[in-house]
PDB file of N, CA and C in Angstrom:
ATOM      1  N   UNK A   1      -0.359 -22.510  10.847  1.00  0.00           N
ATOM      2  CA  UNK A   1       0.052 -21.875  12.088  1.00  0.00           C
ATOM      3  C   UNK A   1      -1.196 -21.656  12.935  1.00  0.00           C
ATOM      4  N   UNK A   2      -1.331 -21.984  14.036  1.00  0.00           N
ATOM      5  CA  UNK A   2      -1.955 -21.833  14.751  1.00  0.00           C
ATOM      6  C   UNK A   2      -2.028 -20.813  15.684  1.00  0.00           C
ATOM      7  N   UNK A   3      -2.845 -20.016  16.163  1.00  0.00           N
ATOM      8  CA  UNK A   3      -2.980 -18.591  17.011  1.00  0.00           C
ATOM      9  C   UNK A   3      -4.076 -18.358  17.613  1.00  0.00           C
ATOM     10  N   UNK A   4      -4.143 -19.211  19.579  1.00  0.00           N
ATOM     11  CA  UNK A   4      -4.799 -19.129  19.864  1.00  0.00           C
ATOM     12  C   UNK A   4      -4.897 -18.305  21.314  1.00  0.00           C
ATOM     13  N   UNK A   5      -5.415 -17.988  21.733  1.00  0.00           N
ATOM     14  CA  UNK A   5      -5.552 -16.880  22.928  1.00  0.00           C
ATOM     15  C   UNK A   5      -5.972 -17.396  24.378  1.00  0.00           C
ATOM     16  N   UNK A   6      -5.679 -17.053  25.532  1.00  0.00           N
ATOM     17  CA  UNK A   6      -6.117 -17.387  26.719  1.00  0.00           C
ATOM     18  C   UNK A   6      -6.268 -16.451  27.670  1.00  0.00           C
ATOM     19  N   UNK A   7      -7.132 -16.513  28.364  1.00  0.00           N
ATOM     20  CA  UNK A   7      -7.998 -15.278  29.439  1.00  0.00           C
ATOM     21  C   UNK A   7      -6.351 -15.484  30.701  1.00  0.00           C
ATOM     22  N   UNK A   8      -6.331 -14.434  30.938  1.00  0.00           N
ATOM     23  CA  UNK A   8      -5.126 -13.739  32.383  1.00  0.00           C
ATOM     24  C   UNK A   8      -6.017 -14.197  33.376  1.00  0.00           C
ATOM     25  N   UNK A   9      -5.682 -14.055  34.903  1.00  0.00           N
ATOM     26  CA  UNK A   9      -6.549 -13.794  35.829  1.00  0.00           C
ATOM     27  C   UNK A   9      -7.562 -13.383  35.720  1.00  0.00           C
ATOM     28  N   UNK A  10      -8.368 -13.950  36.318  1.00  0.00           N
ATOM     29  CA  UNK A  10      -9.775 -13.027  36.209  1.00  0.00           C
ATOM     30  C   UNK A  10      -9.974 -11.517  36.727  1.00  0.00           C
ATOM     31  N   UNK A  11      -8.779 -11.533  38.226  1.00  0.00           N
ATOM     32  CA  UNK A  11      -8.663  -9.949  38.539  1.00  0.00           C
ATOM     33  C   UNK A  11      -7.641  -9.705  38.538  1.00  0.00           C
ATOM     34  N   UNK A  12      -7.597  -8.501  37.595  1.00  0.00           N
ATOM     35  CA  UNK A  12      -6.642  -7.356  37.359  1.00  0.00           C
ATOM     36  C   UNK A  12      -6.364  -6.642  38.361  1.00  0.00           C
ATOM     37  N   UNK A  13      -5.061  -5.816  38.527  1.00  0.00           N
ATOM     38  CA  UNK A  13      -4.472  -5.213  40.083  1.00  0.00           C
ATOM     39  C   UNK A  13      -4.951  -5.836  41.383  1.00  0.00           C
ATOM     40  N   UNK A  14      -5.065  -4.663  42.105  1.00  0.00           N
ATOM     41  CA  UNK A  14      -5.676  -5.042  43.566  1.00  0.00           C
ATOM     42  C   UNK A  14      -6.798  -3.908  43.150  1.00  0.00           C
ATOM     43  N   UNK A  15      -8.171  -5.010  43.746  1.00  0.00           N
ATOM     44  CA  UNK A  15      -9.398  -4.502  44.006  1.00  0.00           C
ATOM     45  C   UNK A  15      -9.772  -4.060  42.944  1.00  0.00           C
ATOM     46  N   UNK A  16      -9.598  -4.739  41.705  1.00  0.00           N
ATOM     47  CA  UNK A  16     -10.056  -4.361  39.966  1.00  0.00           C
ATOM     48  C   UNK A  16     -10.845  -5.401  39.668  1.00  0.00           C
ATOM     49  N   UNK A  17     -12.233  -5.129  39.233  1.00  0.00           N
ATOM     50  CA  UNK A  17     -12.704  -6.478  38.681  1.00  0.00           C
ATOM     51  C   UNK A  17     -12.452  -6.843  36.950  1.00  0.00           C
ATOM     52  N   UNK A  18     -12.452  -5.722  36.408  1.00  0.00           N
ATOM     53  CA  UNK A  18     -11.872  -5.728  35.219  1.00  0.00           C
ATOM     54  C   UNK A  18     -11.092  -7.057  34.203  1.00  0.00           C
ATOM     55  N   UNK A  19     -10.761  -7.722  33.267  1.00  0.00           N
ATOM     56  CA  UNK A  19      -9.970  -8.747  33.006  1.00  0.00           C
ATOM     57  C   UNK A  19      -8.990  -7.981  32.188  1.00  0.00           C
ATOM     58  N   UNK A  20      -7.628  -8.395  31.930  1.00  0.00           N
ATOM     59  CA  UNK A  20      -6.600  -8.009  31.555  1.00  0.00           C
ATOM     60  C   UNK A  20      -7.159  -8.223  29.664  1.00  0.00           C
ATOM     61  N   UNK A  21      -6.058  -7.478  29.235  1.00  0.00           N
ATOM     62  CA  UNK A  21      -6.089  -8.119  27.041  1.00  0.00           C
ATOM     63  C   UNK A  21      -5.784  -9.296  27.615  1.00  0.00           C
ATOM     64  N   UNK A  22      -6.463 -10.469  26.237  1.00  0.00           N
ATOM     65  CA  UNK A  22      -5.956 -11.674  26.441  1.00  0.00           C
ATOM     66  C   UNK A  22      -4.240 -12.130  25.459  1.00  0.00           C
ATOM     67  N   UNK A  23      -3.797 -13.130  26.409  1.00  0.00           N
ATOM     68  CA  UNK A  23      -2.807 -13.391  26.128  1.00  0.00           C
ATOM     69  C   UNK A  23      -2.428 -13.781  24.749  1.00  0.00           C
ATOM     70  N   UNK A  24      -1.754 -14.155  23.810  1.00  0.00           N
ATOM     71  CA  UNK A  24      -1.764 -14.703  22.561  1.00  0.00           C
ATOM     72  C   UNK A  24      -0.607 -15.988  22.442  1.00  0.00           C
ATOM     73  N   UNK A  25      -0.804 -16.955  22.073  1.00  0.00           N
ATOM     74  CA  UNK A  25       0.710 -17.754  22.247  1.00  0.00           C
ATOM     75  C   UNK A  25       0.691 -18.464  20.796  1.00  0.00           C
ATOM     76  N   UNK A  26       1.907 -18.237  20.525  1.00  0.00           N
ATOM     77  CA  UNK A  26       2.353 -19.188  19.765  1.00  0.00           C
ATOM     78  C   UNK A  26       3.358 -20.788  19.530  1.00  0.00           C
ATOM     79  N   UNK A  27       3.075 -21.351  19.102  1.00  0.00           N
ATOM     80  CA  UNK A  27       3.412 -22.659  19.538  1.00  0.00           C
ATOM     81  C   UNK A  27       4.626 -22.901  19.038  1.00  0.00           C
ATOM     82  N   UNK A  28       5.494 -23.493  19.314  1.00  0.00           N
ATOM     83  CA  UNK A  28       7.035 -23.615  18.542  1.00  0.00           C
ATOM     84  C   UNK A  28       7.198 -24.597  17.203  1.00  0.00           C
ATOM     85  N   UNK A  29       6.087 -25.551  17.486  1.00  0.00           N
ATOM     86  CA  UNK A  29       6.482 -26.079  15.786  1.00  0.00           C
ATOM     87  C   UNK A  29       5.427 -24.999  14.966  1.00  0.00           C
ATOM     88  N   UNK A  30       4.802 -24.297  15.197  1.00  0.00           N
ATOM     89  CA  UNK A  30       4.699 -23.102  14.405  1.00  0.00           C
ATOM     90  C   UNK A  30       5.537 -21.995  14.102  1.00  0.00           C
ATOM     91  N   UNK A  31       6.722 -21.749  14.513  1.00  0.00           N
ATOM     92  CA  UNK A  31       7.996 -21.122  14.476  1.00  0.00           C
ATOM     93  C   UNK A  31       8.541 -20.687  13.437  1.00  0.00           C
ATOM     94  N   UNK A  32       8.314 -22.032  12.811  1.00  0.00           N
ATOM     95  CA  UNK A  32       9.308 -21.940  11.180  1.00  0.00           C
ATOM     96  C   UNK A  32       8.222 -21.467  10.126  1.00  0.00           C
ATOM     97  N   UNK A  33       7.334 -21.228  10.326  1.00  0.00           N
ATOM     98  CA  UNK A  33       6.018 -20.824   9.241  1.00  0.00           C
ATOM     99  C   UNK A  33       6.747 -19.563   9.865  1.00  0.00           C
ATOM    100  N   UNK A  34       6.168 -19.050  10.719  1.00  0.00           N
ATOM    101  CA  UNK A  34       6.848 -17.421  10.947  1.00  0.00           C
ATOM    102  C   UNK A  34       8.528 -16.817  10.417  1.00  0.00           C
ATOM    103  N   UNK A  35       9.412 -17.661  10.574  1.00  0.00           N
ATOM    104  CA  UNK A  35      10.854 -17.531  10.294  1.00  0.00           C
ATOM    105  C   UNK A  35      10.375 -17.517   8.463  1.00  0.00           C
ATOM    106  N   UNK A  36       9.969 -18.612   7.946  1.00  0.00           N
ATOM    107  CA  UNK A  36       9.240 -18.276   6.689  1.00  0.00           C
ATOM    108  C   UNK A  36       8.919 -17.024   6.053  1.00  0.00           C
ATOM    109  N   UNK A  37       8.090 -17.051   6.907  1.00  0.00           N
ATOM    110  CA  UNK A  37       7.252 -15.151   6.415  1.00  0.00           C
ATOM    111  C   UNK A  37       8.244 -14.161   6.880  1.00  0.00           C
ATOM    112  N   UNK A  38       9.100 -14.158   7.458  1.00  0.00           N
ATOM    113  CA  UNK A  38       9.794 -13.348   7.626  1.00  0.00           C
ATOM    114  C   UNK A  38      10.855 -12.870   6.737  1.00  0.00           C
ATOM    115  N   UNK A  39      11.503 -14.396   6.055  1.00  0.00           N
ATOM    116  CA  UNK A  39      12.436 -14.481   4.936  1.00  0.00           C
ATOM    117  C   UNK A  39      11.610 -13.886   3.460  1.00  0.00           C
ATOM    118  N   UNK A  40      10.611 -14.681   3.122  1.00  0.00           N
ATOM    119  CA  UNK A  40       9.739 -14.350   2.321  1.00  0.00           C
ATOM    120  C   UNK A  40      10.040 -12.765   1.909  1.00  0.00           C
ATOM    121  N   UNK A  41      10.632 -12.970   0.165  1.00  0.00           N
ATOM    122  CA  UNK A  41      10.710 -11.052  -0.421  1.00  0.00           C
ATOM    123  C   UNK A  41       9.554 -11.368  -1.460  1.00  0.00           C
ATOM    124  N   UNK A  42       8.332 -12.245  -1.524  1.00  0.00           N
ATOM    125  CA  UNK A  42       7.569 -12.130  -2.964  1.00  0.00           C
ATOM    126  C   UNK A  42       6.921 -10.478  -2.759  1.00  0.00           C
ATOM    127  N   UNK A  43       6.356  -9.917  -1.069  1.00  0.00           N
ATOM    128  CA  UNK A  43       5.972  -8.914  -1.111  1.00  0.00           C
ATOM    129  C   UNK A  43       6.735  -7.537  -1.624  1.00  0.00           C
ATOM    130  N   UNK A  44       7.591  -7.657  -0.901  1.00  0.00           N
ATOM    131  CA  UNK A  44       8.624  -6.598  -1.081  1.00  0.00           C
ATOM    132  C   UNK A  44       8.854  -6.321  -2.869  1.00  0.00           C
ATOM    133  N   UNK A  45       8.714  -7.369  -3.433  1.00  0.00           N
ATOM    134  CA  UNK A  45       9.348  -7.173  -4.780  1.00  0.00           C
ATOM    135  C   UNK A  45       7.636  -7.079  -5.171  1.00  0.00           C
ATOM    136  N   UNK A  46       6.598  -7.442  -5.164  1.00  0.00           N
ATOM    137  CA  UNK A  46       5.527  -6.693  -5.774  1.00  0.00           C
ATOM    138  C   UNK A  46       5.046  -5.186  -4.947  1.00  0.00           C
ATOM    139  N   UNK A  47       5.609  -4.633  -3.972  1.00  0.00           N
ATOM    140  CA  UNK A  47       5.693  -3.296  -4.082  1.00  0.00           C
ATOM    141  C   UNK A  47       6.543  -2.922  -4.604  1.00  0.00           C
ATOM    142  N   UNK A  48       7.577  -3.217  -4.828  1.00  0.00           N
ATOM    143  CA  UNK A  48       8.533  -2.840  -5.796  1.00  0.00           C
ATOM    144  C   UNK A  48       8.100  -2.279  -7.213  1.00  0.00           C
ATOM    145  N   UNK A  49       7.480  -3.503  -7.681  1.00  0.00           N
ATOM    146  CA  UNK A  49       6.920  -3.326  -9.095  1.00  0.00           C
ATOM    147  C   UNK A  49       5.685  -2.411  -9.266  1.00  0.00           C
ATOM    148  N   UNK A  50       4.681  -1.962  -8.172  1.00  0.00           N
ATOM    149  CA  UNK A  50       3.566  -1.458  -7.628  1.00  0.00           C
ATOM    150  C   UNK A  50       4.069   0.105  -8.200  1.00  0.00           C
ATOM    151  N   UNK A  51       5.463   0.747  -7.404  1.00  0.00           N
ATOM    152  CA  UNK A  51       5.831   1.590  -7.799  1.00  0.00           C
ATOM    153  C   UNK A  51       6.439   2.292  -8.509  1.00  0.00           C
ATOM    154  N   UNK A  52       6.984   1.227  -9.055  1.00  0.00           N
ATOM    155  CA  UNK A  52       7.769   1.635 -10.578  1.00  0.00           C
ATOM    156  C   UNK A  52       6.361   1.578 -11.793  1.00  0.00           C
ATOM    157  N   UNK A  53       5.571   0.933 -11.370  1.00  0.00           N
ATOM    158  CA  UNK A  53       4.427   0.966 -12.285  1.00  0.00           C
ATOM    159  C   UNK A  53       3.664   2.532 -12.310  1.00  0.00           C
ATOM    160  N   UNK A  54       3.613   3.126 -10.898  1.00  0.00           N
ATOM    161  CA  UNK A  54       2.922   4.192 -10.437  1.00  0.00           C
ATOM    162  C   UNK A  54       3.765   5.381 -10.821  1.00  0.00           C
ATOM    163  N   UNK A  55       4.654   5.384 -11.241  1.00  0.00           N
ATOM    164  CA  UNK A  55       5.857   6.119 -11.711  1.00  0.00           C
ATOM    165  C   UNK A  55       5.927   6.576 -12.767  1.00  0.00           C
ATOM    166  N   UNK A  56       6.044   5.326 -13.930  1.00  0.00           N
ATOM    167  CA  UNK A  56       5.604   5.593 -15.441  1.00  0.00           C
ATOM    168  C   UNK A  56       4.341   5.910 -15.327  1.00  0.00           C
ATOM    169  N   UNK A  57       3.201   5.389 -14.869  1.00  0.00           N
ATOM    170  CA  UNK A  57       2.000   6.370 -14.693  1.00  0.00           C
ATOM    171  C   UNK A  57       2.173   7.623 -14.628  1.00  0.00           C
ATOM    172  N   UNK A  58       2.532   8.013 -13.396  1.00  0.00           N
ATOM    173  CA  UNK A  58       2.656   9.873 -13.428  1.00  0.00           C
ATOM    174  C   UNK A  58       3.259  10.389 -14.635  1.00  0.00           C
ATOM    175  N   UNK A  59       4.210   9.634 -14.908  1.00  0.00           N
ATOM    176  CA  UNK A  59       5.157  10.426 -16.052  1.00  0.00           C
ATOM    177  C   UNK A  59       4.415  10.616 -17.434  1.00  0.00           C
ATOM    178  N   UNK A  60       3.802   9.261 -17.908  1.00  0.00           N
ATOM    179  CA  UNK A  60       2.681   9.426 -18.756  1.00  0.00           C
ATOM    180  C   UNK A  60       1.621  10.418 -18.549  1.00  0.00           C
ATOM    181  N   UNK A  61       1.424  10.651 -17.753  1.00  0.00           N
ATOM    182  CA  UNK A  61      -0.087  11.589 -17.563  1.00  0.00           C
ATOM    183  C   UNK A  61       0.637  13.401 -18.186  1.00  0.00           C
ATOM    184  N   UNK A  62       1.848  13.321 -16.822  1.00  0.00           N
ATOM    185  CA  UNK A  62       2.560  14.478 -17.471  1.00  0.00           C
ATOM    186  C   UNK A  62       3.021  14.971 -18.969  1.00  0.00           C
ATOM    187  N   UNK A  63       3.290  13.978 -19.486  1.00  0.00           N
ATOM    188  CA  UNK A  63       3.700  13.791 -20.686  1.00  0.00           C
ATOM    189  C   UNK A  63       2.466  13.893 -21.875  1.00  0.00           C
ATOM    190  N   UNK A  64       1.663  13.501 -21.497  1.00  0.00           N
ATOM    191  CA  UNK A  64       0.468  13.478 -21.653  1.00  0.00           C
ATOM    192  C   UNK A  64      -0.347  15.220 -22.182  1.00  0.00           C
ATOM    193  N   UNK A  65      -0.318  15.029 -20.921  1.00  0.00           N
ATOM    194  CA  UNK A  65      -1.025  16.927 -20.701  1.00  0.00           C
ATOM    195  C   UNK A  65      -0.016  17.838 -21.125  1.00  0.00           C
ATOM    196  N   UNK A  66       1.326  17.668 -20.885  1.00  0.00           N
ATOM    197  CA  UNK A  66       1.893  18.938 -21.878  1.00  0.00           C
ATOM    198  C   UNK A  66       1.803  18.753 -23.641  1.00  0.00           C
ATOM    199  N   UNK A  67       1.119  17.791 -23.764  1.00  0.00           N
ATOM    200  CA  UNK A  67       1.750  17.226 -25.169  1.00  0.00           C
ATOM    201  C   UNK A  67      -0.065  17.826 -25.800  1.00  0.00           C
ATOM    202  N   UNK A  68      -0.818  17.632 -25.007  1.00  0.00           N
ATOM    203  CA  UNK A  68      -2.243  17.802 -25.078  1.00  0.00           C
ATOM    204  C   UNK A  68      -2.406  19.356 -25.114  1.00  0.00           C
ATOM    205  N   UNK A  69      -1.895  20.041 -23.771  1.00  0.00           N
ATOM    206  CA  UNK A  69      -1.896  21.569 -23.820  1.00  0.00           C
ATOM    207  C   UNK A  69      -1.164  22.185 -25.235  1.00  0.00           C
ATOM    208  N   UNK A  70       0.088  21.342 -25.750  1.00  0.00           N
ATOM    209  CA  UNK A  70       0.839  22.556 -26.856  1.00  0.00           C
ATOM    210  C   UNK A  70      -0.339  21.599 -28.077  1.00  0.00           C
ATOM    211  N   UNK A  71      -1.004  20.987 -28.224  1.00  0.00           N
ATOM    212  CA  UNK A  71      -1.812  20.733 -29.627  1.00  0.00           C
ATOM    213  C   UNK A  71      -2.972  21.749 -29.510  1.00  0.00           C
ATOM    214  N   UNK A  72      -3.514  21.726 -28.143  1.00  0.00           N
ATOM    215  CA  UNK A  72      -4.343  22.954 -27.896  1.00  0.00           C
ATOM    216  C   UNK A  72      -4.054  24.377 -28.613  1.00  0.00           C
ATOM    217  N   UNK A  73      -2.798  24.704 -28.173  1.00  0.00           N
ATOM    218  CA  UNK A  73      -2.609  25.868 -29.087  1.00  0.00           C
ATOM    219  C   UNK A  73      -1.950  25.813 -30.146  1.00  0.00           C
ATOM    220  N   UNK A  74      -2.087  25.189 -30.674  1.00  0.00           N
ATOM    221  CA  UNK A  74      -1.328  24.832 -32.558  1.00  0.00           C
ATOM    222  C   UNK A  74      -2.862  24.493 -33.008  1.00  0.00           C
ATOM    223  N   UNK A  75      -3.817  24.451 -32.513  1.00  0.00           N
ATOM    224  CA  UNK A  75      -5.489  24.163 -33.535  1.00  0.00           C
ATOM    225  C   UNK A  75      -5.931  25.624 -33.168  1.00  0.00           C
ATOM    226  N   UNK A  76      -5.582  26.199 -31.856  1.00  0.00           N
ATOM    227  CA  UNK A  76      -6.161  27.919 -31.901  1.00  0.00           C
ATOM    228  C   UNK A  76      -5.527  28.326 -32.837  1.00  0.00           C
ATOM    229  N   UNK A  77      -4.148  28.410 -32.806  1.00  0.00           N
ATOM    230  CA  UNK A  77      -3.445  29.249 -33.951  1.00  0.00           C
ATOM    231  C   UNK A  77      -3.750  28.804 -34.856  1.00  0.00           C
ATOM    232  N   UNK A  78      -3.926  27.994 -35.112  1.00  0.00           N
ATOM    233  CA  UNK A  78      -4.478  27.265 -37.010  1.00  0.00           C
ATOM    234  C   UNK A  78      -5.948  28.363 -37.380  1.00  0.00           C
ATOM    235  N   UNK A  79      -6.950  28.103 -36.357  1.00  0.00           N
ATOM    236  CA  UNK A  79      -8.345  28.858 -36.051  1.00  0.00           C
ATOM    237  C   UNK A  79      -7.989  29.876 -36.429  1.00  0.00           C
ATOM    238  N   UNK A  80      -7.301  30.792 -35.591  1.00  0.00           N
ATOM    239  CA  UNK A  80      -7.489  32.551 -35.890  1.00  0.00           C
ATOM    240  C   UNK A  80      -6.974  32.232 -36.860  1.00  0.00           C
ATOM    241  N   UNK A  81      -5.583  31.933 -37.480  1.00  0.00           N
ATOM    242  CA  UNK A  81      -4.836  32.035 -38.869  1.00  0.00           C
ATOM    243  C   UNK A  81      -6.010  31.754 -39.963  1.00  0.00           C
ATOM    244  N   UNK A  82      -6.935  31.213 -40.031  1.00  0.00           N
ATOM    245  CA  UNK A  82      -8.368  30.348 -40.424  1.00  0.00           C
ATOM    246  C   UNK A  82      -9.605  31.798 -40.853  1.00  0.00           C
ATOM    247  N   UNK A  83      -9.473  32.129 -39.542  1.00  0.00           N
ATOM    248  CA  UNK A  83     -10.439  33.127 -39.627  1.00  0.00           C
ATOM    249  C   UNK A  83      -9.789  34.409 -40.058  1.00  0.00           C
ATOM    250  N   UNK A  84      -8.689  35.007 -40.055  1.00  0.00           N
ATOM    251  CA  UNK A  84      -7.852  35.974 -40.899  1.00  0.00           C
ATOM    252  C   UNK A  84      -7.358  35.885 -42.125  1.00  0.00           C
ATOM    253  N   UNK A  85      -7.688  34.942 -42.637  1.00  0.00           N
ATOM    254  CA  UNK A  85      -7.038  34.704 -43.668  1.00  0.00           C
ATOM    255  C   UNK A  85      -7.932  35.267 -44.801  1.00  0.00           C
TER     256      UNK A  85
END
């Protein structure tokens, strides 16, 4: 696909020397590359997967740290039970 640009008038309004944004055109047998990318779901379905990945992540971490915090206190209680005994 091709995407190439062309300068407007050289003067903008009345009594502006300024140049306008340049124009952008696209060419029509470049058309169907765009109608292409438009149809195109490979993206859509790797964010898809992006976030279902990021998902079980969180859930692991959570799962994680509560599972980490209650061993935390089952080795204190072991400790004092340890040291009272």
């Amino acid at each position: 696909m091709f995407l190439y640009w062309q300068d407007a008038s050289p003067v903008w309004g009345s009594g502006g020397g300024s140049n306008p944004p340049p124009v952008f055109f696209v060419g029509f047998r470049d058309m169907h590359h765009i109608i292409a990318l438009l149809r195109d779901s490979k993206g859509a379905t790797a964010i898809e997967y992006g976030l279902i990945a990021a998902l079980i992540a969180v859930a692991a971490i959570t799962a994680v740290s509560n599972v980490g915090a209650n061993v935390k206190k089952t080795f204190t209680n072991v400790a004092s039970n340890i040291k009272a005994g």
